[in-house]
N, C-alpha and C. Protein backbone atom coordinates (compact mmCIF):
# COMPACT_ATOMS: atom_id res chain seq x y z
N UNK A 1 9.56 -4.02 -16.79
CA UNK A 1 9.48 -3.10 -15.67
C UNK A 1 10.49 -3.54 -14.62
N UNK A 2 11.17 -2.76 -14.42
CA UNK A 2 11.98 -2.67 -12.89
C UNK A 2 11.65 -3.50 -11.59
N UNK A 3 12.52 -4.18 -11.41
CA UNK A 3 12.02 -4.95 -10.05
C UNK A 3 12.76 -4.79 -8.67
N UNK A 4 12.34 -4.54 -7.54
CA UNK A 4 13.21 -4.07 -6.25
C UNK A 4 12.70 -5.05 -5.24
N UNK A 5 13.90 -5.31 -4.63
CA UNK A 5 13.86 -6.39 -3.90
C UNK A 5 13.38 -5.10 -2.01
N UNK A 6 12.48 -6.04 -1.36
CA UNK A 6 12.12 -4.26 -0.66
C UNK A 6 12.58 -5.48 0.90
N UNK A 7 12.42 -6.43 0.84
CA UNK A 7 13.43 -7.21 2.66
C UNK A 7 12.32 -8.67 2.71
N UNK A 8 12.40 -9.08 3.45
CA UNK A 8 12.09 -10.15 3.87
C UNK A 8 10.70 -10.33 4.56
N UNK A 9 9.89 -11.39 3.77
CA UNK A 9 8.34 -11.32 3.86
C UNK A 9 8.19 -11.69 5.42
N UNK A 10 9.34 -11.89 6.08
CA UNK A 10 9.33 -12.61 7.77
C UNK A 10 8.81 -11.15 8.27
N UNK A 11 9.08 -10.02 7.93
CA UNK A 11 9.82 -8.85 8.52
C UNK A 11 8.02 -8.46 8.61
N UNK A 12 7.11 -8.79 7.82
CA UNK A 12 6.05 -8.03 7.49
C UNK A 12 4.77 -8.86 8.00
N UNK A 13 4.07 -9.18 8.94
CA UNK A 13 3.37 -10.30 9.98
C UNK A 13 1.87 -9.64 8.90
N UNK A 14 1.03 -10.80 8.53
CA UNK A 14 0.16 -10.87 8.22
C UNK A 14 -1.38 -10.25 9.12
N UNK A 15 -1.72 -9.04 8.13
CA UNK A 15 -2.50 -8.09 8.88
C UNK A 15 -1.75 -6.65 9.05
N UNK A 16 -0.59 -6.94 8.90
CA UNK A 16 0.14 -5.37 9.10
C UNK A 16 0.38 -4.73 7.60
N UNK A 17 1.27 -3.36 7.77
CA UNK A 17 1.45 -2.70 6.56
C UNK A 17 2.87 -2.21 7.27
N UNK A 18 3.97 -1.62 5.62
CA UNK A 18 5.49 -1.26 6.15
C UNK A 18 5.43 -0.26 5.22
N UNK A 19 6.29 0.71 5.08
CA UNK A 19 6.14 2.06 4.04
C UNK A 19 8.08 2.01 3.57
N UNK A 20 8.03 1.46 2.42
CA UNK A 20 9.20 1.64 1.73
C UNK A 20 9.22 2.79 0.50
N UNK A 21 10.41 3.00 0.42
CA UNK A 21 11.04 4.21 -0.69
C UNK A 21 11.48 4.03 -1.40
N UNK A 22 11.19 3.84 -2.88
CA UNK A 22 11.34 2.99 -4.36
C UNK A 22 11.96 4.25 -5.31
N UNK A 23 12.85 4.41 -5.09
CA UNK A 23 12.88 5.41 -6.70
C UNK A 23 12.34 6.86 -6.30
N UNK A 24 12.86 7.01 -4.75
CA UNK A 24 12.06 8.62 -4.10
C UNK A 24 10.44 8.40 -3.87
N UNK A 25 9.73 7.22 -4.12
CA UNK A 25 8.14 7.37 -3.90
C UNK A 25 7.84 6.38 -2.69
N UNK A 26 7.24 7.19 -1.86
CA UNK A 26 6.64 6.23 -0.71
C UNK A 26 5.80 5.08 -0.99
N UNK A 27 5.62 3.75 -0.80
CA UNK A 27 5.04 3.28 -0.99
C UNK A 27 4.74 2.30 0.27
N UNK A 28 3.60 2.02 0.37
CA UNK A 28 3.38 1.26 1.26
C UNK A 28 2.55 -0.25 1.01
N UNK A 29 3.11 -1.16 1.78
CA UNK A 29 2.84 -2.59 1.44
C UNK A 29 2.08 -2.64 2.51
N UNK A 30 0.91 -3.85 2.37
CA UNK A 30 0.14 -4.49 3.65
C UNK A 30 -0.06 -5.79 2.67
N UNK A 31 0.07 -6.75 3.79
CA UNK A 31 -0.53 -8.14 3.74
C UNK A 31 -1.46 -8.40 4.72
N UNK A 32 -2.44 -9.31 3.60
CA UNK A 32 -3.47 -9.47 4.30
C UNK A 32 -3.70 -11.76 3.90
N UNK A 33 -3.55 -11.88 5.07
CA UNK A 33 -2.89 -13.36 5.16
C UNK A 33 -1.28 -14.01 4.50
N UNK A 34 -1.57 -14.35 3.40
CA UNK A 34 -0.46 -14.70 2.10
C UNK A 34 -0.54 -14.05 1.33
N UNK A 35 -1.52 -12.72 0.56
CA UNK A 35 -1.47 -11.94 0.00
C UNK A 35 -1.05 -10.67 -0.04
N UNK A 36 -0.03 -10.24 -0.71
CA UNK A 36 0.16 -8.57 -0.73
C UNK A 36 -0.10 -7.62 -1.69
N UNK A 37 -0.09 -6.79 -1.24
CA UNK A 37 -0.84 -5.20 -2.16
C UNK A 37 0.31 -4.37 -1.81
N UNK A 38 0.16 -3.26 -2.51
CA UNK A 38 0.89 -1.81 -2.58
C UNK A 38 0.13 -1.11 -2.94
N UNK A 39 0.25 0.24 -2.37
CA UNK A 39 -0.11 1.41 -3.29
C UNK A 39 0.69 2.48 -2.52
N UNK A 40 0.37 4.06 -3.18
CA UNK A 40 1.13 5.22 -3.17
C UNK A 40 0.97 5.45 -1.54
N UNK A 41 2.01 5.45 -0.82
CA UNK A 41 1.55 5.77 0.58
C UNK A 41 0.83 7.50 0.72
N UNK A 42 0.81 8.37 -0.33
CA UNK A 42 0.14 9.67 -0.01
C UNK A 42 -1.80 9.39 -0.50
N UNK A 43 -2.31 10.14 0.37
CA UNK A 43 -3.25 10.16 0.31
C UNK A 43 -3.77 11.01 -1.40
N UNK A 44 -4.59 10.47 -2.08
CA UNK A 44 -4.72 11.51 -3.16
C UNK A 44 -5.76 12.41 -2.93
N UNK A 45 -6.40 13.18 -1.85
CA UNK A 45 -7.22 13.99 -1.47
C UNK A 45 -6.12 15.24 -0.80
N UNK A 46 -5.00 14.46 0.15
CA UNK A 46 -4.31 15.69 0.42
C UNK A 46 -3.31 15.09 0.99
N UNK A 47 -2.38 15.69 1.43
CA UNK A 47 -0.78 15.21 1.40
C UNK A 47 -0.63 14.24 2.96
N UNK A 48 -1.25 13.52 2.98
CA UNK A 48 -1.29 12.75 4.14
C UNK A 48 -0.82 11.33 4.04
N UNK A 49 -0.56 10.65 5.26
CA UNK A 49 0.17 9.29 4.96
C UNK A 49 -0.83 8.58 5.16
N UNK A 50 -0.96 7.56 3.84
CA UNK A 50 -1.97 6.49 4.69
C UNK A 50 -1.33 5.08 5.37
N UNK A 51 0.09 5.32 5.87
CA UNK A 51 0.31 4.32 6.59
C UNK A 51 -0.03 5.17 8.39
N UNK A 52 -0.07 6.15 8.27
CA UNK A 52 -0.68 6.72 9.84
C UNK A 52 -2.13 6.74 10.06
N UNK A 53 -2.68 5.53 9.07
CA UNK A 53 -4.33 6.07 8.84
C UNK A 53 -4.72 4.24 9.55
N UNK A 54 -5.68 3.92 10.08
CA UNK A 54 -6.28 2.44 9.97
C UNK A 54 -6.24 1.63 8.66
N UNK A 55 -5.69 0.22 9.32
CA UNK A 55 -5.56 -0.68 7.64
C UNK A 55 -6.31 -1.50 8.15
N UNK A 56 -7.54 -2.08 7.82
CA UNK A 56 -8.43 -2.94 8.00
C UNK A 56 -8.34 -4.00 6.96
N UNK A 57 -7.61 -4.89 7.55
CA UNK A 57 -7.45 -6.50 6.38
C UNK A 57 -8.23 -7.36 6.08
N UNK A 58 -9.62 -7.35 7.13
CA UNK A 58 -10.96 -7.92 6.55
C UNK A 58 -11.76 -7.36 5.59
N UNK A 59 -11.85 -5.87 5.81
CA UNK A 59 -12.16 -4.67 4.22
C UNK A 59 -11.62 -4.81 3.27
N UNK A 60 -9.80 -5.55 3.31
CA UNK A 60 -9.26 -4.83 2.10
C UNK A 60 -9.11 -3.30 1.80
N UNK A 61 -9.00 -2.46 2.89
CA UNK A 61 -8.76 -1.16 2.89
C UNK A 61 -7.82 -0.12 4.30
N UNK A 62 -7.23 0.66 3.61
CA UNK A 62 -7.14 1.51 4.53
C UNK A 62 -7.42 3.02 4.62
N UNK A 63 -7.38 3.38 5.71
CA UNK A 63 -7.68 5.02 5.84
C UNK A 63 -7.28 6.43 5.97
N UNK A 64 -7.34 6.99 5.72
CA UNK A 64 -6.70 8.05 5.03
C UNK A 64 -6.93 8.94 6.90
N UNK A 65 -5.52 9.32 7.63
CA UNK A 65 -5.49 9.77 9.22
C UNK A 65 -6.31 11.09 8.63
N UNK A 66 -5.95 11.78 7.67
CA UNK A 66 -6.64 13.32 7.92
C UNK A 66 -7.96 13.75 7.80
N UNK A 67 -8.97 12.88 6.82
CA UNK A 67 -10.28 13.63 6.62
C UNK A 67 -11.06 11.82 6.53
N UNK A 68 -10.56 11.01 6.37
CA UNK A 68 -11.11 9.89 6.42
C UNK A 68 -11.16 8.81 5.51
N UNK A 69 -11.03 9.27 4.28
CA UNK A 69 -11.70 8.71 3.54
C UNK A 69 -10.78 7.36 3.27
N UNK A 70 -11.47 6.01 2.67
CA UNK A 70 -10.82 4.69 2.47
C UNK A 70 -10.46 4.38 1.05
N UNK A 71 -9.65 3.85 1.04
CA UNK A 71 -8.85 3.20 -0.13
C UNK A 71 -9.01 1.59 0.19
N UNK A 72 -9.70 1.24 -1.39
CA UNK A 72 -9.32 -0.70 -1.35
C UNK A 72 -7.85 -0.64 -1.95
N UNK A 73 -6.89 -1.57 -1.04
CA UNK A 73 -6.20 -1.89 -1.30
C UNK A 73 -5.88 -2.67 -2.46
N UNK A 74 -6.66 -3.03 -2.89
CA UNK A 74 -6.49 -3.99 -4.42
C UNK A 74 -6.56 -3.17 -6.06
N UNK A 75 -7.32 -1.47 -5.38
CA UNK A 75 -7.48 -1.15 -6.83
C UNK A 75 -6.55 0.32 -6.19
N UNK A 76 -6.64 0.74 -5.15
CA UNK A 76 -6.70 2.09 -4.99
C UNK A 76 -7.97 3.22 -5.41
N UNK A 77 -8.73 2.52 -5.46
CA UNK A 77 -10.04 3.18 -5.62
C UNK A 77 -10.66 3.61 -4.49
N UNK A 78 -10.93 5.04 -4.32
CA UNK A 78 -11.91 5.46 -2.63
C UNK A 78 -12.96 4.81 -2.72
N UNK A 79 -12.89 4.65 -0.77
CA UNK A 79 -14.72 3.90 -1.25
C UNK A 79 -15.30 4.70 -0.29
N UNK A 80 -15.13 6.00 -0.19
CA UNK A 80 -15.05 6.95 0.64
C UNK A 80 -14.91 8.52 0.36
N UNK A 81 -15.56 9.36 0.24
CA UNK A 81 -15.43 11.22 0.15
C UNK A 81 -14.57 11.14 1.63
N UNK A 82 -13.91 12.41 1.42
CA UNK A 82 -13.90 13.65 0.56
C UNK A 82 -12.81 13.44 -0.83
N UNK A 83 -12.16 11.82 -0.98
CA UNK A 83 -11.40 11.86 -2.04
C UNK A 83 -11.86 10.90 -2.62
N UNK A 84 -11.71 11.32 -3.81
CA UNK A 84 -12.45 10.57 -5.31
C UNK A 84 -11.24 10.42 -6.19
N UNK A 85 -10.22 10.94 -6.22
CA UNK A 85 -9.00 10.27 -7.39
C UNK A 85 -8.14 9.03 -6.39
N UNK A 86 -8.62 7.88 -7.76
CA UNK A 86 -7.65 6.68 -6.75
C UNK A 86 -5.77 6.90 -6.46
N UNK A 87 -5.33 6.49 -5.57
CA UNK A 87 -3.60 6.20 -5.67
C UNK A 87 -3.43 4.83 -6.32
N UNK A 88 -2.10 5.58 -6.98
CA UNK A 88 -1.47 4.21 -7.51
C UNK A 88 -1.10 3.07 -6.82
N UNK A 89 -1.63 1.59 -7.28
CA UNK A 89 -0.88 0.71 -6.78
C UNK A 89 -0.16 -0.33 -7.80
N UNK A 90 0.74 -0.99 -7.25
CA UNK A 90 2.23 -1.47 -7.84
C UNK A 90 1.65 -3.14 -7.72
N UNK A 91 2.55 -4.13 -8.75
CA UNK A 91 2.39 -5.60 -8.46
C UNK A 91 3.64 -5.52 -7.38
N UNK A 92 3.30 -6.60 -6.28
CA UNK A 92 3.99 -6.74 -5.70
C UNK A 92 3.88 -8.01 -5.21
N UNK A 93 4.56 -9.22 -5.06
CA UNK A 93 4.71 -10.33 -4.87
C UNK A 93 6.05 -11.07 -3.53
N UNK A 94 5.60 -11.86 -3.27
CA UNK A 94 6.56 -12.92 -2.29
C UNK A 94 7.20 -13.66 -3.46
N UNK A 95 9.04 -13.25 -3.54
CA UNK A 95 9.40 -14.55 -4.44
C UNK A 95 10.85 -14.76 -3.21
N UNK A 96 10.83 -16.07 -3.23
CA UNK A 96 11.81 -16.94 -2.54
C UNK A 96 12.28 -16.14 -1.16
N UNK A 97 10.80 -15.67 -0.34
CA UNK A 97 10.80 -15.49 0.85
C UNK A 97 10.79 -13.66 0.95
N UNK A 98 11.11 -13.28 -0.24
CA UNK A 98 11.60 -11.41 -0.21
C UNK A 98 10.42 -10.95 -1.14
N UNK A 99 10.10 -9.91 -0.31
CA UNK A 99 8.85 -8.89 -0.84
C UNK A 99 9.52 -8.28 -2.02
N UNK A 100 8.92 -8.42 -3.34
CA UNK A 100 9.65 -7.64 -4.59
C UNK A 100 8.35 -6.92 -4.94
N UNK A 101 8.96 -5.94 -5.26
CA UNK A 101 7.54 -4.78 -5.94
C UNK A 101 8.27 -4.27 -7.70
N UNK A 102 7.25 -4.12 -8.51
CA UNK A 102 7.69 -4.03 -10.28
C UNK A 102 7.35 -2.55 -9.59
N UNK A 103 8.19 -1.72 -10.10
CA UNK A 103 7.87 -0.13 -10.17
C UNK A 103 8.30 0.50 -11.41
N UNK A 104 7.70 1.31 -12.23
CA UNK A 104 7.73 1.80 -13.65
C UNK A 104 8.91 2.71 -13.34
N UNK A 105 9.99 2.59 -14.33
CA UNK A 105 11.44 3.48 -14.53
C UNK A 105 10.53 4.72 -15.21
């Protein structure tokens, strides 16, 4: 699988989230301490961003700005109505200081 180098893990402060563009697909990263996640920055209930939504890094989730509902960041699974199909999320890792995410060609 494809690997993209997406900037510098300095750039991304532990507790926050950044929304990069891989291959035309939004994706959005959050770290939560030394750990990072990805998933599809669109909401899969309706065309909304969930980087404009609350990211809660003690949950492991964030929230979807338009109707509510939460996504764990670790599976993309709602833990929350009105949306029930999870978004995709990507491996994404810290190697030698730069956020790299594997994204399927």
């Amino acid at each position: 699988m494809p690997t993209y180098s997406l900037g510098p893990l300095a750039d991304l402060a532990p507790g926050s989230m950044a929304v990069y563009t891989v291959e035309g697909a939004p994706i959005l990263v959050l770290r939560v301490e030394d750990e990072l996640f990805a998933i599809n920055n669109i909401c899969s209930h309706a065309d909304a961003k969930l980087s404009e939504g609350e990211f809660d890094p003690d949950e492991g989730c964030v929230e979807c700005p338009l109707h509510g509902s939460t996504f764990d960041i670790r599976t993309g699974v709602p833990r929350s109505f009105p949306a029930f199909e999870p978004v995709t999320t990507y491996n994404v890792a810290s190697v030698d200081g730069q956020i790299v995410l594997e994204f399927p060609a």
